[in-house]
N, C-alpha and C. Protein backbone atom coordinates (compact mmCIF):
# COMPACT_ATOMS: atom_id res chain seq x y z
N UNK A 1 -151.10 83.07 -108.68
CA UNK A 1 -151.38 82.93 -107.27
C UNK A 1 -151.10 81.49 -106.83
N UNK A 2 -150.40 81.40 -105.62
CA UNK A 2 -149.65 79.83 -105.22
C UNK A 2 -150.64 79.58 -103.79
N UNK A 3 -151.32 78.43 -103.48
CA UNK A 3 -151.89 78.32 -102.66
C UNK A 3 -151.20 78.05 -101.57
N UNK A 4 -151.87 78.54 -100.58
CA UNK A 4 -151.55 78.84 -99.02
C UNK A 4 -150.84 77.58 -98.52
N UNK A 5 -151.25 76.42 -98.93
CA UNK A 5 -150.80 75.07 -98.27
C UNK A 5 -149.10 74.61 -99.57
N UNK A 6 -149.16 75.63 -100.39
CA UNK A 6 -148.10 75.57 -101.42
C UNK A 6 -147.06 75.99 -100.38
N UNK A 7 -147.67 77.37 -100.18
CA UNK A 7 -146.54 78.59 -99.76
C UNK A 7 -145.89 77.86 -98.47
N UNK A 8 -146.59 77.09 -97.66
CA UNK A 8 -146.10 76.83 -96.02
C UNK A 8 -145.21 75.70 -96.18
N UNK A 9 -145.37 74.52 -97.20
CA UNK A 9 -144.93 73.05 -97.60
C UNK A 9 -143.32 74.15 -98.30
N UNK A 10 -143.18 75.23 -98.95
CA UNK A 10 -142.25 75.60 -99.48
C UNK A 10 -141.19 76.72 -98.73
N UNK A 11 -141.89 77.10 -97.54
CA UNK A 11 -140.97 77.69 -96.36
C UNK A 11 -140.61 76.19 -95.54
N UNK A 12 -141.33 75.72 -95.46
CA UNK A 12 -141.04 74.53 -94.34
C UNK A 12 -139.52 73.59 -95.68
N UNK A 13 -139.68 73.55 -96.64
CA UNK A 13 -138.77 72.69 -97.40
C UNK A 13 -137.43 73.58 -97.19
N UNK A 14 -137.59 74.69 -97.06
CA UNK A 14 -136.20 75.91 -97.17
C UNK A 14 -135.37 75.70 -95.86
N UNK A 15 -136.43 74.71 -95.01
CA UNK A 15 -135.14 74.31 -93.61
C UNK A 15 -134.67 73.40 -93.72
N UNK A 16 -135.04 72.29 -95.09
CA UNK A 16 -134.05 71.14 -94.95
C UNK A 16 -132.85 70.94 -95.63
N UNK A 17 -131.93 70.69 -95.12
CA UNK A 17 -130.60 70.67 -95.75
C UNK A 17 -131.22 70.75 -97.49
N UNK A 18 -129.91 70.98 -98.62
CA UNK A 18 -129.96 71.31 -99.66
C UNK A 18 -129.97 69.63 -100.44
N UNK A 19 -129.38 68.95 -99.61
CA UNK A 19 -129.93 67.47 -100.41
C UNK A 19 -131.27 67.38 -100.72
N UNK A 20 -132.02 67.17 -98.96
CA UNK A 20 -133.10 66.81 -98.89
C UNK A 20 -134.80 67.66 -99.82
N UNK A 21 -133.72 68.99 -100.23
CA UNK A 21 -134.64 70.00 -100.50
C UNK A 21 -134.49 69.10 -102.13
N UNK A 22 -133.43 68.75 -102.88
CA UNK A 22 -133.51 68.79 -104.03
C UNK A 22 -134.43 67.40 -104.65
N UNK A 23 -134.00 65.92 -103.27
CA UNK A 23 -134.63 65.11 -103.50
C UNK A 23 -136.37 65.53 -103.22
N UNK A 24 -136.64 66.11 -102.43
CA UNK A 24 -138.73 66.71 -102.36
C UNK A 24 -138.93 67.12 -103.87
N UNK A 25 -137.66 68.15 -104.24
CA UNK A 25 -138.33 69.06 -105.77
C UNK A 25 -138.90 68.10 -106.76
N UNK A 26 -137.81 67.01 -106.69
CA UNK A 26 -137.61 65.83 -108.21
C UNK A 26 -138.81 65.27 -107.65
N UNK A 27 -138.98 64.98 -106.50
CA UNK A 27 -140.48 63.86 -106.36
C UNK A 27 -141.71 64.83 -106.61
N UNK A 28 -141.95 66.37 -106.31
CA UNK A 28 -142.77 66.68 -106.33
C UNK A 28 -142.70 67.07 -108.00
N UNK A 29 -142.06 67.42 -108.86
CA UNK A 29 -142.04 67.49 -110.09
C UNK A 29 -142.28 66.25 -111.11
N UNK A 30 -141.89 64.87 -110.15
CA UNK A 30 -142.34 64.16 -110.66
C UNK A 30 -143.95 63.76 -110.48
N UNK A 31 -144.62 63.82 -109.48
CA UNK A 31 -145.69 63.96 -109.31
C UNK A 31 -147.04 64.58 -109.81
N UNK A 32 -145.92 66.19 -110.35
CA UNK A 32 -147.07 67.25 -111.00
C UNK A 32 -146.87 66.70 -112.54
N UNK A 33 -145.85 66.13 -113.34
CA UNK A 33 -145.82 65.69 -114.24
C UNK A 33 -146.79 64.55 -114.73
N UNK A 34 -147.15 63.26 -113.95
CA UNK A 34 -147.67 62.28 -113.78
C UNK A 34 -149.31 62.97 -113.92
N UNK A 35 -149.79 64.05 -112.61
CA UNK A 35 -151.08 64.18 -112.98
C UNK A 35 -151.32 64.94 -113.78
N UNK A 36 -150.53 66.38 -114.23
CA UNK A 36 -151.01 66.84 -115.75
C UNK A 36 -150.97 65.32 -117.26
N UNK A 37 -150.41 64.35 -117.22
CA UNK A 37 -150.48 63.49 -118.23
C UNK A 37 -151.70 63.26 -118.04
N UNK A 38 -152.41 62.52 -116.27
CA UNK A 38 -153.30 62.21 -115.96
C UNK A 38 -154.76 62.94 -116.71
N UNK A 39 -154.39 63.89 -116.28
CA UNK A 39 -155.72 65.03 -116.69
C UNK A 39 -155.42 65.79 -118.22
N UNK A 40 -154.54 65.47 -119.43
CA UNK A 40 -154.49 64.99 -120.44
C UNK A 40 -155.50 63.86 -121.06
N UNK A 41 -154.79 62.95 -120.26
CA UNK A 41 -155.56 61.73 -120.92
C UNK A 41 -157.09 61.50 -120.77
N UNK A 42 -157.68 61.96 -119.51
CA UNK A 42 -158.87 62.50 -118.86
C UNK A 42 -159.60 63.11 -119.95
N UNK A 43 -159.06 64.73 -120.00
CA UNK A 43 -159.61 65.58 -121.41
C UNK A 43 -159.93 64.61 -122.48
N UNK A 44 -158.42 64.11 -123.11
CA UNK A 44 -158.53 63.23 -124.74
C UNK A 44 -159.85 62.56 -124.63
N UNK A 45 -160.48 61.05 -122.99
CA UNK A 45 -161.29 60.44 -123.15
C UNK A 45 -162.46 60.71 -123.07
N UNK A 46 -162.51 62.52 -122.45
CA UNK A 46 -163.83 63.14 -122.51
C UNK A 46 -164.20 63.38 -123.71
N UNK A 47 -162.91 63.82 -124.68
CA UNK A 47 -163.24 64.72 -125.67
C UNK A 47 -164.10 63.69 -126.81
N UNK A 48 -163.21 62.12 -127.10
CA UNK A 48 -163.80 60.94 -127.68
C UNK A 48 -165.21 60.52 -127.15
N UNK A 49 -165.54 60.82 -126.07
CA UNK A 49 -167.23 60.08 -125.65
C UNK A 49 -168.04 61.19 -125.85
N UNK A 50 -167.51 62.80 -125.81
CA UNK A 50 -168.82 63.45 -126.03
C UNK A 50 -168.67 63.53 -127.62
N UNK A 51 -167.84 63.45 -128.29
CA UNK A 51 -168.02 63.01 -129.97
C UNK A 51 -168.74 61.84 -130.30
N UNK A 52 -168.75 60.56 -129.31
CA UNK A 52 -169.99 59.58 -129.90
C UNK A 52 -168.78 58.65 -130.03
N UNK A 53 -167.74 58.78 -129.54
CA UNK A 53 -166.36 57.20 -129.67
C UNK A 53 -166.73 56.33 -128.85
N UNK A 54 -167.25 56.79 -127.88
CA UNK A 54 -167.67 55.49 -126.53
C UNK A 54 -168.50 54.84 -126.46
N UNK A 55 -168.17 53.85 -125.69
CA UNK A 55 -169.17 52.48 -125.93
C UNK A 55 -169.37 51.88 -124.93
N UNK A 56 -170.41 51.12 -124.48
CA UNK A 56 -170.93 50.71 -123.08
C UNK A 56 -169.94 49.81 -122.38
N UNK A 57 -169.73 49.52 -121.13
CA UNK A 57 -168.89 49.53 -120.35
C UNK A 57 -169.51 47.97 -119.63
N UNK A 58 -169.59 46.73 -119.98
CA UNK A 58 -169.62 45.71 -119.53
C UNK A 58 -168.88 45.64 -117.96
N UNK A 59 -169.18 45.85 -117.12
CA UNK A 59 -168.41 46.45 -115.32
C UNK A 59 -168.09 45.12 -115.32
N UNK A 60 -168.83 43.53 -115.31
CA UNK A 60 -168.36 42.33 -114.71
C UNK A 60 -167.11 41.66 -115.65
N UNK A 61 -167.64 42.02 -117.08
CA UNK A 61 -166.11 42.03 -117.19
C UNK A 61 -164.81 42.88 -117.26
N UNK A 62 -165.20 44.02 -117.36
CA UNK A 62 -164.20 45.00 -116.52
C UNK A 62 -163.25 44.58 -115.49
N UNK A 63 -164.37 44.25 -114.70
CA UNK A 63 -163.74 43.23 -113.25
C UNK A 63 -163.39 42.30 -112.98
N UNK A 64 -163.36 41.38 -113.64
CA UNK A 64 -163.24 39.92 -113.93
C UNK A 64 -161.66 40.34 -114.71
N UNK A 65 -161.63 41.10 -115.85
CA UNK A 65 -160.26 41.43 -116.59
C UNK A 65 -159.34 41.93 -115.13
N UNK A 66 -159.43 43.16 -114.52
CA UNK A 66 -158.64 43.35 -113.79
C UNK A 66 -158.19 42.35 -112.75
N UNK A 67 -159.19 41.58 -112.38
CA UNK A 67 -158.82 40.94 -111.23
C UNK A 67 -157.93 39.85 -111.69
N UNK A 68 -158.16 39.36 -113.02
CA UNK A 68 -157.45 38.58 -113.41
C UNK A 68 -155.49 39.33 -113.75
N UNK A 69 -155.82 40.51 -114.32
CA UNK A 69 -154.55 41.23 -114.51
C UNK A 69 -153.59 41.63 -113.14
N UNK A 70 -154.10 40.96 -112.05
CA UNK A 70 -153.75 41.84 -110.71
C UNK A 70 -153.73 40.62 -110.02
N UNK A 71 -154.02 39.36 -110.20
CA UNK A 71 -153.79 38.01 -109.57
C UNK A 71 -154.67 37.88 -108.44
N UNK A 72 -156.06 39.22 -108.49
CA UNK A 72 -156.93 38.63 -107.50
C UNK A 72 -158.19 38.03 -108.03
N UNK A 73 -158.79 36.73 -107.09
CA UNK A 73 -159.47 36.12 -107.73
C UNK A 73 -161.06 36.56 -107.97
């Protein structure tokens, strides 16, 4: 079963020229690719913390690392 907002985004793509249809497919295939890895990797880090792999989560430096990895201060 393909959801309703699938089905309308995929009649509405069938009016655009055959370029424009092929460049939407590759982005939207690239897209569904990206979040099944996403929700892969999701599962794997659930599967490690409810086994007892995880370990407490220091947030300030969490934040302090990113901000530094991202050039904000």
């Amino acid at each position: 079963m393909v959801a309703r907002s699938v089905e309308l985004a995929v009649t509405a793509l069938a009016s655009l020229p055959e370029r424009d249809q092929d460049r939407m497919g590759r982005q939207l295939l690239t897209y569904i690719e990206r979040l099944l890895q996403l929700r892969a990797e999701i599962d794997k880090g659930s599967g490690s913390f409810e086994a007892g792999a995880g370990e407490a989560l220091d947030i300030e430096d969490f934040l302090h690392r990113q901000n530094e990895r991202h050039g904000t201060p």
